[in-house]
C-alpha atoms as a PDB file:
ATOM      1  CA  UNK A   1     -21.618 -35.879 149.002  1.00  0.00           C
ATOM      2  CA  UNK A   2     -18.834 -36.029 150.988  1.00  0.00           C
ATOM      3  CA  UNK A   3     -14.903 -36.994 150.311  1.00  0.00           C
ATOM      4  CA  UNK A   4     -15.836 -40.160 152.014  1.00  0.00           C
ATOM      5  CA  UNK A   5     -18.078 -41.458 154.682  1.00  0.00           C
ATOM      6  CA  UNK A   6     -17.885 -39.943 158.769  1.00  0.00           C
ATOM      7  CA  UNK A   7     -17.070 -43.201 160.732  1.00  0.00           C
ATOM      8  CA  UNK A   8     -18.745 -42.991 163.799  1.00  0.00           C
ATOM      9  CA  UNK A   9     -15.570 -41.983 165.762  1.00  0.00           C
ATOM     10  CA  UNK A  10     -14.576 -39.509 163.031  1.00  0.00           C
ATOM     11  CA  UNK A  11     -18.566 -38.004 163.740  1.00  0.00           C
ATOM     12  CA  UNK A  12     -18.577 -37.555 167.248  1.00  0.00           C
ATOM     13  CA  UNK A  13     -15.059 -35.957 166.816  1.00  0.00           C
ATOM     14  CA  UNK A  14     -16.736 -33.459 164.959  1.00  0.00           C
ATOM     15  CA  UNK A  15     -20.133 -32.657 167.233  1.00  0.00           C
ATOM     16  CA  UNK A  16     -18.546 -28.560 168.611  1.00  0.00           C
ATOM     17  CA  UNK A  17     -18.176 -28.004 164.546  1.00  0.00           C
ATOM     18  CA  UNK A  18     -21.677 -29.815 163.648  1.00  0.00           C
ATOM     19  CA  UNK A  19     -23.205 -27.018 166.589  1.00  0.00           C
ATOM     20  CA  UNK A  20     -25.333 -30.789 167.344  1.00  0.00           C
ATOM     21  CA  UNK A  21     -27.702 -30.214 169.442  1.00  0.00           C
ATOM     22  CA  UNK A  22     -28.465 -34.093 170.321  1.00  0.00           C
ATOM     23  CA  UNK A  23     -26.840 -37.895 168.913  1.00  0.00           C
ATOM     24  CA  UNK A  24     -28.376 -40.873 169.911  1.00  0.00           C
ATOM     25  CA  UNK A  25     -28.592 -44.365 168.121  1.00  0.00           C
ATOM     26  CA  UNK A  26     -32.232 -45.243 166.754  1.00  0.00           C
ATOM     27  CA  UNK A  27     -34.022 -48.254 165.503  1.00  0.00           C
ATOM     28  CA  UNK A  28     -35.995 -48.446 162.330  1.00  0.00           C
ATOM     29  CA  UNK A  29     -39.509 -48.573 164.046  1.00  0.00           C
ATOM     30  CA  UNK A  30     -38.379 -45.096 165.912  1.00  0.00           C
ATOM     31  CA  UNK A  31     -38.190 -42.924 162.997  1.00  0.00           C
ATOM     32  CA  UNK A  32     -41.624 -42.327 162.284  1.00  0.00           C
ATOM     33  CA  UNK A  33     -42.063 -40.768 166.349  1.00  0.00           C
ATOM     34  CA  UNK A  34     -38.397 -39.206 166.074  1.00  0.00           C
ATOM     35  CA  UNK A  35     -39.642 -37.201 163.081  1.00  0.00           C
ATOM     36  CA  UNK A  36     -42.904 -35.908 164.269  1.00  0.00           C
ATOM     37  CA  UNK A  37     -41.160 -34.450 166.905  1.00  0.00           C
ATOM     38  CA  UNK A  38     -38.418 -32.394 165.093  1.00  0.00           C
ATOM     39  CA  UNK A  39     -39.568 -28.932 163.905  1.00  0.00           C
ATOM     40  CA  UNK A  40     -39.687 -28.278 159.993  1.00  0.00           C
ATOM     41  CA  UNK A  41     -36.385 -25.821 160.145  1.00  0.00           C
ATOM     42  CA  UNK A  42     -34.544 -28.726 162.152  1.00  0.00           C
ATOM     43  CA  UNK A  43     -31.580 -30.352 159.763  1.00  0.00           C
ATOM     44  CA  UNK A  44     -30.792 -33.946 160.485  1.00  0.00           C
ATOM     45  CA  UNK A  45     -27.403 -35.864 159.582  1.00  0.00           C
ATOM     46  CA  UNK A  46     -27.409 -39.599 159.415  1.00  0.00           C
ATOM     47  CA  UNK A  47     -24.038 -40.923 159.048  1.00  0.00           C
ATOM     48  CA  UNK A  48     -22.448 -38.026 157.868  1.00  0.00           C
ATOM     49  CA  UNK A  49     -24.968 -36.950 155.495  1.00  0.00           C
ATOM     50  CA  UNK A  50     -26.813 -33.792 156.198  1.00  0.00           C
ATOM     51  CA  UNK A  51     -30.043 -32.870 155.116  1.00  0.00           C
ATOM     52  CA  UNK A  52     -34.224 -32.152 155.885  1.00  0.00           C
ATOM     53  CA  UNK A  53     -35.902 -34.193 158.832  1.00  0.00           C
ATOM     54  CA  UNK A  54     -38.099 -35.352 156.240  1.00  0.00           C
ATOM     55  CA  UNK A  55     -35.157 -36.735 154.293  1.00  0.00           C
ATOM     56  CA  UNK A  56     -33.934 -39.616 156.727  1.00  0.00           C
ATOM     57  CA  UNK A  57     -31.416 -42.043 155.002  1.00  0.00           C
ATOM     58  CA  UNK A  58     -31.074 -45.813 156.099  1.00  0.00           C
ATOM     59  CA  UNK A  59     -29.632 -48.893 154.340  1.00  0.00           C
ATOM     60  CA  UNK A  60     -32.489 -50.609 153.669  1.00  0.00           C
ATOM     61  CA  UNK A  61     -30.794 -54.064 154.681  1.00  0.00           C
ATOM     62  CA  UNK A  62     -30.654 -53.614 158.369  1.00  0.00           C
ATOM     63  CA  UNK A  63     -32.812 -52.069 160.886  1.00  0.00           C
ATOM     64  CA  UNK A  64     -30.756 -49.508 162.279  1.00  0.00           C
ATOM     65  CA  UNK A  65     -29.900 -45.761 161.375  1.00  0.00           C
ATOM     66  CA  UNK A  66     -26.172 -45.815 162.898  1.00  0.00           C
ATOM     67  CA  UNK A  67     -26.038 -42.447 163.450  1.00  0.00           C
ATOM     68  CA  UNK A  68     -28.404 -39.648 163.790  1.00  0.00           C
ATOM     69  CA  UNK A  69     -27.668 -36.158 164.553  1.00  0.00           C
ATOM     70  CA  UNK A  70     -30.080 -32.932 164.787  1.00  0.00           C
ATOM     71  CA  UNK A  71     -28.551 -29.690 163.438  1.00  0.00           C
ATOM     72  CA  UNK A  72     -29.029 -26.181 164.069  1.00  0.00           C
ATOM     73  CA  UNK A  73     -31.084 -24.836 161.138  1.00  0.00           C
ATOM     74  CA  UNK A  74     -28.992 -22.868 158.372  1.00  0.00           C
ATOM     75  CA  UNK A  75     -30.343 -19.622 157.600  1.00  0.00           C
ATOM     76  CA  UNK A  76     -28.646 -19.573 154.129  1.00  0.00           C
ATOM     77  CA  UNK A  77     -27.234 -21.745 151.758  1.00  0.00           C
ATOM     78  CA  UNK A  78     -23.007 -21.982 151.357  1.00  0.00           C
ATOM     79  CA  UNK A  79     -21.182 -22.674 148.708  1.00  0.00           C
ATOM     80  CA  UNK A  80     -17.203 -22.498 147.913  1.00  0.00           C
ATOM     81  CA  UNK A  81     -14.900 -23.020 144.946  1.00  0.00           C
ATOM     82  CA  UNK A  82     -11.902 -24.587 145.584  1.00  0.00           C
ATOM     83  CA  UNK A  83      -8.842 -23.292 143.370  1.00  0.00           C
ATOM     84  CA  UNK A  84      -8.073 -19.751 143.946  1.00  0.00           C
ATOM     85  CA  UNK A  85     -11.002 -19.630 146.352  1.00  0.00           C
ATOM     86  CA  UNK A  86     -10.185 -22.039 149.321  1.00  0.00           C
ATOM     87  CA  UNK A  87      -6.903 -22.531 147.885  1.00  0.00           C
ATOM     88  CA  UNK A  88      -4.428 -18.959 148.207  1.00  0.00           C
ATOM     89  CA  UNK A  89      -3.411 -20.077 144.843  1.00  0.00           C
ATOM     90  CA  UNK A  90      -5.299 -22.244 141.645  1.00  0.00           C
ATOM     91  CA  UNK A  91      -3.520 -25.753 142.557  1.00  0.00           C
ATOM     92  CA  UNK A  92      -4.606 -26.950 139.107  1.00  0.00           C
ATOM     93  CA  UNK A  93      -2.348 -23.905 138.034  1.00  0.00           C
ATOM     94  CA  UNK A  94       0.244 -25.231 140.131  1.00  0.00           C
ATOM     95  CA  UNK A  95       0.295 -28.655 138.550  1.00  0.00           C
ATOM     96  CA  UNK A  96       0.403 -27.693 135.307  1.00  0.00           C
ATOM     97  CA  UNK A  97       3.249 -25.400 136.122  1.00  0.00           C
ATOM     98  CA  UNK A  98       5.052 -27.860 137.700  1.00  0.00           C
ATOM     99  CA  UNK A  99       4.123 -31.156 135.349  1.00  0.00           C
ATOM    100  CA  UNK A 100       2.376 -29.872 132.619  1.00  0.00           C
ATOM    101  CA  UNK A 101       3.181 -28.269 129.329  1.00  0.00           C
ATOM    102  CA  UNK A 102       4.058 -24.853 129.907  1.00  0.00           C
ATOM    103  CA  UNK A 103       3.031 -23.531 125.935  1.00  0.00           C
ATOM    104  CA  UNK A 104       0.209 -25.696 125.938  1.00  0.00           C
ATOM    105  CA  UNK A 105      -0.976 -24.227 129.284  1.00  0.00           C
ATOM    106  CA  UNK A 106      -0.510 -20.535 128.216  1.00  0.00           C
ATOM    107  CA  UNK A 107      -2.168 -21.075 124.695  1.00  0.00           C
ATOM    108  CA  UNK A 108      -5.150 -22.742 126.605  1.00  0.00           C
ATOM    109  CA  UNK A 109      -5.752 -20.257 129.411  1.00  0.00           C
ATOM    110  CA  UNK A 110      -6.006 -17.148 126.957  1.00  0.00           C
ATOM    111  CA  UNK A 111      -8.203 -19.549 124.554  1.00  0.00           C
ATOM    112  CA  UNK A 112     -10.383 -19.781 127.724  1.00  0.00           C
ATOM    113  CA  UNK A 113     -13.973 -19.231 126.599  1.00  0.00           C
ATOM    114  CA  UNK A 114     -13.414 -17.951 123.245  1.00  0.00           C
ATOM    115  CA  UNK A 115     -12.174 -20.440 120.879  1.00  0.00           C
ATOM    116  CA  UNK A 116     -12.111 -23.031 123.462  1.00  0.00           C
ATOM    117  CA  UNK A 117     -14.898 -24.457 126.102  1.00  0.00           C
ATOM    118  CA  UNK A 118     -13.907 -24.917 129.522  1.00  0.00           C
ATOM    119  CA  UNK A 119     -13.847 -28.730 128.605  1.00  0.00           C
ATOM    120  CA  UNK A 120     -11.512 -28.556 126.297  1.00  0.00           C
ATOM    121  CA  UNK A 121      -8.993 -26.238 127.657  1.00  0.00           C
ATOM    122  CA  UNK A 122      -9.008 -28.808 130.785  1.00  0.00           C
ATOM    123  CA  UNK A 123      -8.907 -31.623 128.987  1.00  0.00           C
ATOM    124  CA  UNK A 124      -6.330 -30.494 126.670  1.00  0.00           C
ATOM    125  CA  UNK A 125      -4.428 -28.808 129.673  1.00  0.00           C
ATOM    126  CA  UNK A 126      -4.924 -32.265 131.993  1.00  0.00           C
ATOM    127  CA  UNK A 127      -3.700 -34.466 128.914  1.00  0.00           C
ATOM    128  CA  UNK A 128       0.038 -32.888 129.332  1.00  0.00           C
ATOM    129  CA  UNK A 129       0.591 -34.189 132.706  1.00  0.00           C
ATOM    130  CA  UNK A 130       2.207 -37.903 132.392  1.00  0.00           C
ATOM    131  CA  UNK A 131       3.888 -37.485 136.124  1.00  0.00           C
ATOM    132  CA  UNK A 132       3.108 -40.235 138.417  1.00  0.00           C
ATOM    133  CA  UNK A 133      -0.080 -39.454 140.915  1.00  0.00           C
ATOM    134  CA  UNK A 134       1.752 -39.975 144.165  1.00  0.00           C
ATOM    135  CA  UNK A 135       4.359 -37.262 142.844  1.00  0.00           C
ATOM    136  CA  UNK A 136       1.923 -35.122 141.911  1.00  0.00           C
ATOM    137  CA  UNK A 137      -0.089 -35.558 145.349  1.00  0.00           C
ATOM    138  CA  UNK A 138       2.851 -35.158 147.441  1.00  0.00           C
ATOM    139  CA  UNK A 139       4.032 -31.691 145.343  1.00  0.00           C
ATOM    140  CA  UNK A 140       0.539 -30.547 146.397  1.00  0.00           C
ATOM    141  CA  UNK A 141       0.738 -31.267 150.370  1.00  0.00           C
ATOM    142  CA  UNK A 142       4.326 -29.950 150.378  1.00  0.00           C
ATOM    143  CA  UNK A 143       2.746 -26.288 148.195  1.00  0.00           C
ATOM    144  CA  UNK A 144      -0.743 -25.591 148.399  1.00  0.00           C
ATOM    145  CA  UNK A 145      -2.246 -23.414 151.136  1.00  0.00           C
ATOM    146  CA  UNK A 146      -5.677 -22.761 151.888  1.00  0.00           C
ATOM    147  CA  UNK A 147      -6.900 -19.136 152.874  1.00  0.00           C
ATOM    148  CA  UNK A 148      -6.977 -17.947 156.453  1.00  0.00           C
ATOM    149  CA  UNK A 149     -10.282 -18.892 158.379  1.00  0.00           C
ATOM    150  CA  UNK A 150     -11.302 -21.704 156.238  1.00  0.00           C
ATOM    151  CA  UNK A 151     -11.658 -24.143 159.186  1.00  0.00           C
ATOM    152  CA  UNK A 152     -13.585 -21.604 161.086  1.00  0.00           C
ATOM    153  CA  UNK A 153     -16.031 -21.216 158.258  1.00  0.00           C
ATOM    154  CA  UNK A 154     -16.461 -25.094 157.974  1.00  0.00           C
ATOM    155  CA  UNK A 155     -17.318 -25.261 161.635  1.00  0.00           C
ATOM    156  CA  UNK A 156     -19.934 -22.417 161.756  1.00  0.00           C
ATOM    157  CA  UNK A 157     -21.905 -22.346 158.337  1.00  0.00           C
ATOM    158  CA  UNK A 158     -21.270 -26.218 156.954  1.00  0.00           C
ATOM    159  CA  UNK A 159     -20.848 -25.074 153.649  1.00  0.00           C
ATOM    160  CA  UNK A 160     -20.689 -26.942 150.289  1.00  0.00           C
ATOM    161  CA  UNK A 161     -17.370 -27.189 148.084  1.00  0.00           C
ATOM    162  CA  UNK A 162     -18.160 -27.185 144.775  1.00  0.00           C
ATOM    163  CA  UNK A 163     -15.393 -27.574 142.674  1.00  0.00           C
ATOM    164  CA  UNK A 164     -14.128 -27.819 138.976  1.00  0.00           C
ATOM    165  CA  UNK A 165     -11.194 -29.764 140.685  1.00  0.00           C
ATOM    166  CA  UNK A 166     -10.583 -33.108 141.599  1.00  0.00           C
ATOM    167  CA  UNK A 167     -11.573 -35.314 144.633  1.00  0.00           C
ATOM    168  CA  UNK A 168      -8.727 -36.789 144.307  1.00  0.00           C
ATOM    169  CA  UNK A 169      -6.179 -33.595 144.759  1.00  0.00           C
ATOM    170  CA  UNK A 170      -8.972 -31.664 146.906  1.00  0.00           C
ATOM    171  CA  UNK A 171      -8.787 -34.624 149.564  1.00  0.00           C
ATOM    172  CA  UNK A 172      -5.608 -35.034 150.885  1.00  0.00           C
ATOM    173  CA  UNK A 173      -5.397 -31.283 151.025  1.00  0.00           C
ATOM    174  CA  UNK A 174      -8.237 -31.377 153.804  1.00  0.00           C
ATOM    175  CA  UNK A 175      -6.840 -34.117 155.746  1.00  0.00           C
ATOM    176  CA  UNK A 176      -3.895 -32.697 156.052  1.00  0.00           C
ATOM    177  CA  UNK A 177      -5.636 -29.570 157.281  1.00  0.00           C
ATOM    178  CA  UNK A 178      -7.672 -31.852 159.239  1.00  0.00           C
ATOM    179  CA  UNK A 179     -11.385 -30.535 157.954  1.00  0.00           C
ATOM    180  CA  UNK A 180     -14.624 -32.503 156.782  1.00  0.00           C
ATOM    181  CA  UNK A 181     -16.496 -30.874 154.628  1.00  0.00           C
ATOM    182  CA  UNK A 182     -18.884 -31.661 151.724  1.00  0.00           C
ATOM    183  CA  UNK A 183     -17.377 -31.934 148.527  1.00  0.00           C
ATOM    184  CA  UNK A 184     -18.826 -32.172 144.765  1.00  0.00           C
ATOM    185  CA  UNK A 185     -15.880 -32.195 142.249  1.00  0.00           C
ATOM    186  CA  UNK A 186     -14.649 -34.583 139.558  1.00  0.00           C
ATOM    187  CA  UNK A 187     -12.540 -37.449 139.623  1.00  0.00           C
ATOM    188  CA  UNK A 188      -9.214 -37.473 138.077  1.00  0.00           C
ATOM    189  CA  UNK A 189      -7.784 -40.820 135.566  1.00  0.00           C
ATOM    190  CA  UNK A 190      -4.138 -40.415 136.114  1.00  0.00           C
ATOM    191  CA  UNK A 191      -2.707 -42.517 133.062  1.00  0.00           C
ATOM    192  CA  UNK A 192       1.255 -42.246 132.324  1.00  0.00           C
ATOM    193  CA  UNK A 193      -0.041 -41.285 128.814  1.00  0.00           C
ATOM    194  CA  UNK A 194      -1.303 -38.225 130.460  1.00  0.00           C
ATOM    195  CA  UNK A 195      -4.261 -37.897 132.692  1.00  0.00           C
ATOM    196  CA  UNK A 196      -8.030 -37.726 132.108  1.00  0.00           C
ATOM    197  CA  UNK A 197     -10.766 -36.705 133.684  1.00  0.00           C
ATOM    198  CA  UNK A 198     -14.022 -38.206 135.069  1.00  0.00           C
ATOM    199  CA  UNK A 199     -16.511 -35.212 135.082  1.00  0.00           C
ATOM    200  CA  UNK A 200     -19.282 -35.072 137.758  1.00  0.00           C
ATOM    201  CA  UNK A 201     -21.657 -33.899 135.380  1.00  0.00           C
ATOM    202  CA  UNK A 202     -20.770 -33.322 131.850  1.00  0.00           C
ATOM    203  CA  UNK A 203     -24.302 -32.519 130.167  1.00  0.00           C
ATOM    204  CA  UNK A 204     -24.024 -29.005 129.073  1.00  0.00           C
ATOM    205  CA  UNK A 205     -25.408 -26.217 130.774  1.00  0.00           C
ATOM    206  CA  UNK A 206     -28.676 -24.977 128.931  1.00  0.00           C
ATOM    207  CA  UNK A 207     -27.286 -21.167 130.049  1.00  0.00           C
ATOM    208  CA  UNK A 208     -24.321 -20.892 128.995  1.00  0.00           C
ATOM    209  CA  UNK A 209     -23.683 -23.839 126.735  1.00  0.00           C
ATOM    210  CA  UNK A 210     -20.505 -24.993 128.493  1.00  0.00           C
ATOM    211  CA  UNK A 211     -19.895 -27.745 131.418  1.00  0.00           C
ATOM    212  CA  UNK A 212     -20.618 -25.444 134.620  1.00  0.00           C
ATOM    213  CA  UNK A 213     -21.535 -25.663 138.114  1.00  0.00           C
ATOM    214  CA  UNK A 214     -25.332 -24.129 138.088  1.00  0.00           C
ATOM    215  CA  UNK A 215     -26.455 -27.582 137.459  1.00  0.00           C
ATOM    216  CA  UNK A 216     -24.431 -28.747 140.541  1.00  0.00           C
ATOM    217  CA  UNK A 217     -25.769 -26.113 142.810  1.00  0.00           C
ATOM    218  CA  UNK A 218     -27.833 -27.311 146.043  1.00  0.00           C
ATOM    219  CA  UNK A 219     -31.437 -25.970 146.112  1.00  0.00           C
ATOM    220  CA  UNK A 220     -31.273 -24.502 149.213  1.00  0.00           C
ATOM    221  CA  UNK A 221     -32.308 -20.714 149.474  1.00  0.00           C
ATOM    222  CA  UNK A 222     -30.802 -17.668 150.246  1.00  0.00           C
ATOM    223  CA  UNK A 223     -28.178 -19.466 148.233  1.00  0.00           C
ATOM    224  CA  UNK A 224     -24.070 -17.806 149.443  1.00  0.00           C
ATOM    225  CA  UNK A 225     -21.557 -18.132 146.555  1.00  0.00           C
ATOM    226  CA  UNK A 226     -18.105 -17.819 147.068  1.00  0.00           C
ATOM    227  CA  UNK A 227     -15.429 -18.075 144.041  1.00  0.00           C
ATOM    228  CA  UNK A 228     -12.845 -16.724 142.190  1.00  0.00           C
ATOM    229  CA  UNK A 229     -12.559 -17.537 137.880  1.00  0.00           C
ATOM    230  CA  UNK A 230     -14.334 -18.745 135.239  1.00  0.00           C
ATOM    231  CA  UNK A 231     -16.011 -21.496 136.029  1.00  0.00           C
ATOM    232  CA  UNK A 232     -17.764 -19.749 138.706  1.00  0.00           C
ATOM    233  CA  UNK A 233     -19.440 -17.237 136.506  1.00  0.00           C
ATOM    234  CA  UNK A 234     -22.688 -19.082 136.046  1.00  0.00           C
ATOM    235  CA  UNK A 235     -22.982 -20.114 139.433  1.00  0.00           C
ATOM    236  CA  UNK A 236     -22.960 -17.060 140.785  1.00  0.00           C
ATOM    237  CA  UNK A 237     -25.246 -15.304 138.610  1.00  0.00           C
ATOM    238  CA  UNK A 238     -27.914 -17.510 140.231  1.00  0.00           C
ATOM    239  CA  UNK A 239     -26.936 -17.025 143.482  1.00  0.00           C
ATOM    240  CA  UNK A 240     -28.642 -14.591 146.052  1.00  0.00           C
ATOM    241  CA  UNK A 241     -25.064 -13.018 147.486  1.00  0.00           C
ATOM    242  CA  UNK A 242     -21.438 -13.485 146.220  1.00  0.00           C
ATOM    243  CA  UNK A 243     -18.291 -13.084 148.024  1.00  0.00           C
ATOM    244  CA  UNK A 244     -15.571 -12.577 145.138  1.00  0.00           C
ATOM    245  CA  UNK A 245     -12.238 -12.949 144.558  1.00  0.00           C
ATOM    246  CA  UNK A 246     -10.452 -10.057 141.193  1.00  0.00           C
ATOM    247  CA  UNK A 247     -11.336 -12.502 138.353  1.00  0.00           C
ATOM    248  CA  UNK A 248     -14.963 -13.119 139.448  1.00  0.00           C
ATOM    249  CA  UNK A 249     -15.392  -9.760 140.652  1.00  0.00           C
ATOM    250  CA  UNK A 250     -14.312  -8.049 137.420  1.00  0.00           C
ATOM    251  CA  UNK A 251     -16.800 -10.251 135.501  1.00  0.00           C
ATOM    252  CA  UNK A 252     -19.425 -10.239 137.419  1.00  0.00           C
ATOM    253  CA  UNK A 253     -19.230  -6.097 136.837  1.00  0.00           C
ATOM    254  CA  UNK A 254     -19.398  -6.157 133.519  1.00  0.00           C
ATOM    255  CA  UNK A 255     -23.136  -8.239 134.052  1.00  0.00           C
ATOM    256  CA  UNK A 256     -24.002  -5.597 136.961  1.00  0.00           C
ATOM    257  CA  UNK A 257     -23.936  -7.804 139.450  1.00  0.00           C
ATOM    258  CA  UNK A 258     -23.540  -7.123 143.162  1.00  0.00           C
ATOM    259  CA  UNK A 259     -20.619  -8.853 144.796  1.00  0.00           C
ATOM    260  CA  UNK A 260     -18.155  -8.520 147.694  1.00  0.00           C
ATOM    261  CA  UNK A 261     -14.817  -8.760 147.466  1.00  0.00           C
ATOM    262  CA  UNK A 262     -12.777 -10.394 150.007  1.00  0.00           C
ATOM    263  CA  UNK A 263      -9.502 -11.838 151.100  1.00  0.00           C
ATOM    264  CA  UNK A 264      -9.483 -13.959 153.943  1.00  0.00           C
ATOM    265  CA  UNK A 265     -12.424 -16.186 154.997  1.00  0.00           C
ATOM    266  CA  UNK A 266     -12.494 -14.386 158.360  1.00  0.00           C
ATOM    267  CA  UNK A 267     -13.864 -11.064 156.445  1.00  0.00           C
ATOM    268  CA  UNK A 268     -16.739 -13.407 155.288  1.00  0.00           C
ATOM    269  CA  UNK A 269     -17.416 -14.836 158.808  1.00  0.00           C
ATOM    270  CA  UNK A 270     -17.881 -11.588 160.201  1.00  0.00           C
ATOM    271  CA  UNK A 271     -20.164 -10.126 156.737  1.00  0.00           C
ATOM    272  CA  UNK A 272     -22.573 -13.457 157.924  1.00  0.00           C
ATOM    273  CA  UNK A 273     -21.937 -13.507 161.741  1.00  0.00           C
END
């Protein structure tokens, strides 16, 4: 999914990054001719959504597919964490050092996947901040910033973020870097009483017993991880080819698993180029 909907302006703003190779508007009774003449490796984006030719979406009530866009086939599969990954540093971190419960915070993170699940160290983490969401928001656009090359990677390869995060702190963060980009994360109740969280999925993972982000994971193959912590550990086990930051990397040695460390996003644009 994305943070919210491409407008047709906001689309067409964004055809260089897409790499389009055609737009055009199409009725209805078109499809079924449009499709048998894309090739099976063509991508197609309707309204902002991106996916096989074969997987056309329309709203049902009207006749008209707004928007349809062909895309140069991906030869892989992309997908970035957010905090400590996009981000230079965790911005969940950064709001629980700057609104949270500093004790609670430091008892949680060391509990991390040993006497606590990841659920409850962010729940329990989460439930100290009581600061007001704008504040909170505005801290965040004033602090966070995101590694060098990320809009250059978003333009090229289209990736997927897939984040333990929030929509609702992840999302002003790219507008204000001015960068669309698909987005899976959860959703964020802030109450004064302390804030909650909507998860996106919060079934437990059959693998490692704990909410994670395999189940989240796109099936498209050669699948690209990129992260950083915890949370990413299951993910990238599954994944063909990991770009790492220390705490994933160290972690992911201990399993024998091949990864790639890396710093800025331009190392990984040129590893993929």
């Amino acid at each position: 999914m994305r943070v919210r909907p491409l407008c047709l302006d906001e689309h067409v703003a964004h055809q260089a990054a897409e790499r389009e190779i055609g737009v055009r508007l199409v009725q209805m009774t078109e499809l079924t001719a449009l499709e048998s003449k894309l090739d099976s490796a063509e991508s197609v984006r309707v309204d902002g959504y991106a996916g096989p030719a074969g997987n056309l979406l329309f709203d049902p009530r009207v006749d008209t597919v707004h928007l349809i866009s062909f895309l140069a086939p991906q030869p892989f599969q992309l997908v970035l964490d957010w905090d400590g990954t996009v981000t230079v540093r965790d911005s969940q971190w950064m709001l629980l050092e700057r609104f949270g419960d500093g004790a609670v915070f430091e008892a949680m993170e060391g509990a991390l996947g040993t006497t606590h699940s990841y659920r409850e160290v962010m729940e329990l983490e989460l439930a100290t901040i009581t600061a007001p969401f704008e504040e909170a928001v505005a801290f965040l656009l004033a602090e966070v910033r995101v590694r060098a090359g990320f809009r250059e990677l978003v333009e090229r390869f289209r990736p997927l973020v897939l984040s333990g995060g929030f929509v609702d702190t992840i999302a002003p963060i790219l507008e204000r870097e001015g960068v669309s980009v698909d987005l899976v994360a959860n959703r964020l109740d802030p109450r004064p009483d302390g804030w909650r969280i909507n998860w996106a999925d919060d079934s437990l993972c059959p693998v490692c017993g704990d909410l994670c982000k395999r189940r989240l994971l796109p099936p498209g193959r050669p699948l690209v991880y990129v992260g950083d912590g915890y949370s990413d550990r299951c993910a990238a086990l599954v994944a063909d080819r990991v770009f790492t930051r220390p705490g994933l990397g160290r972690y992911l040695e201990t399993q024998g698993v091949a990864h790639k460390p890396f710093e800025t996003f331009d190392d990984i644009i040129r590893t993929l180029a």
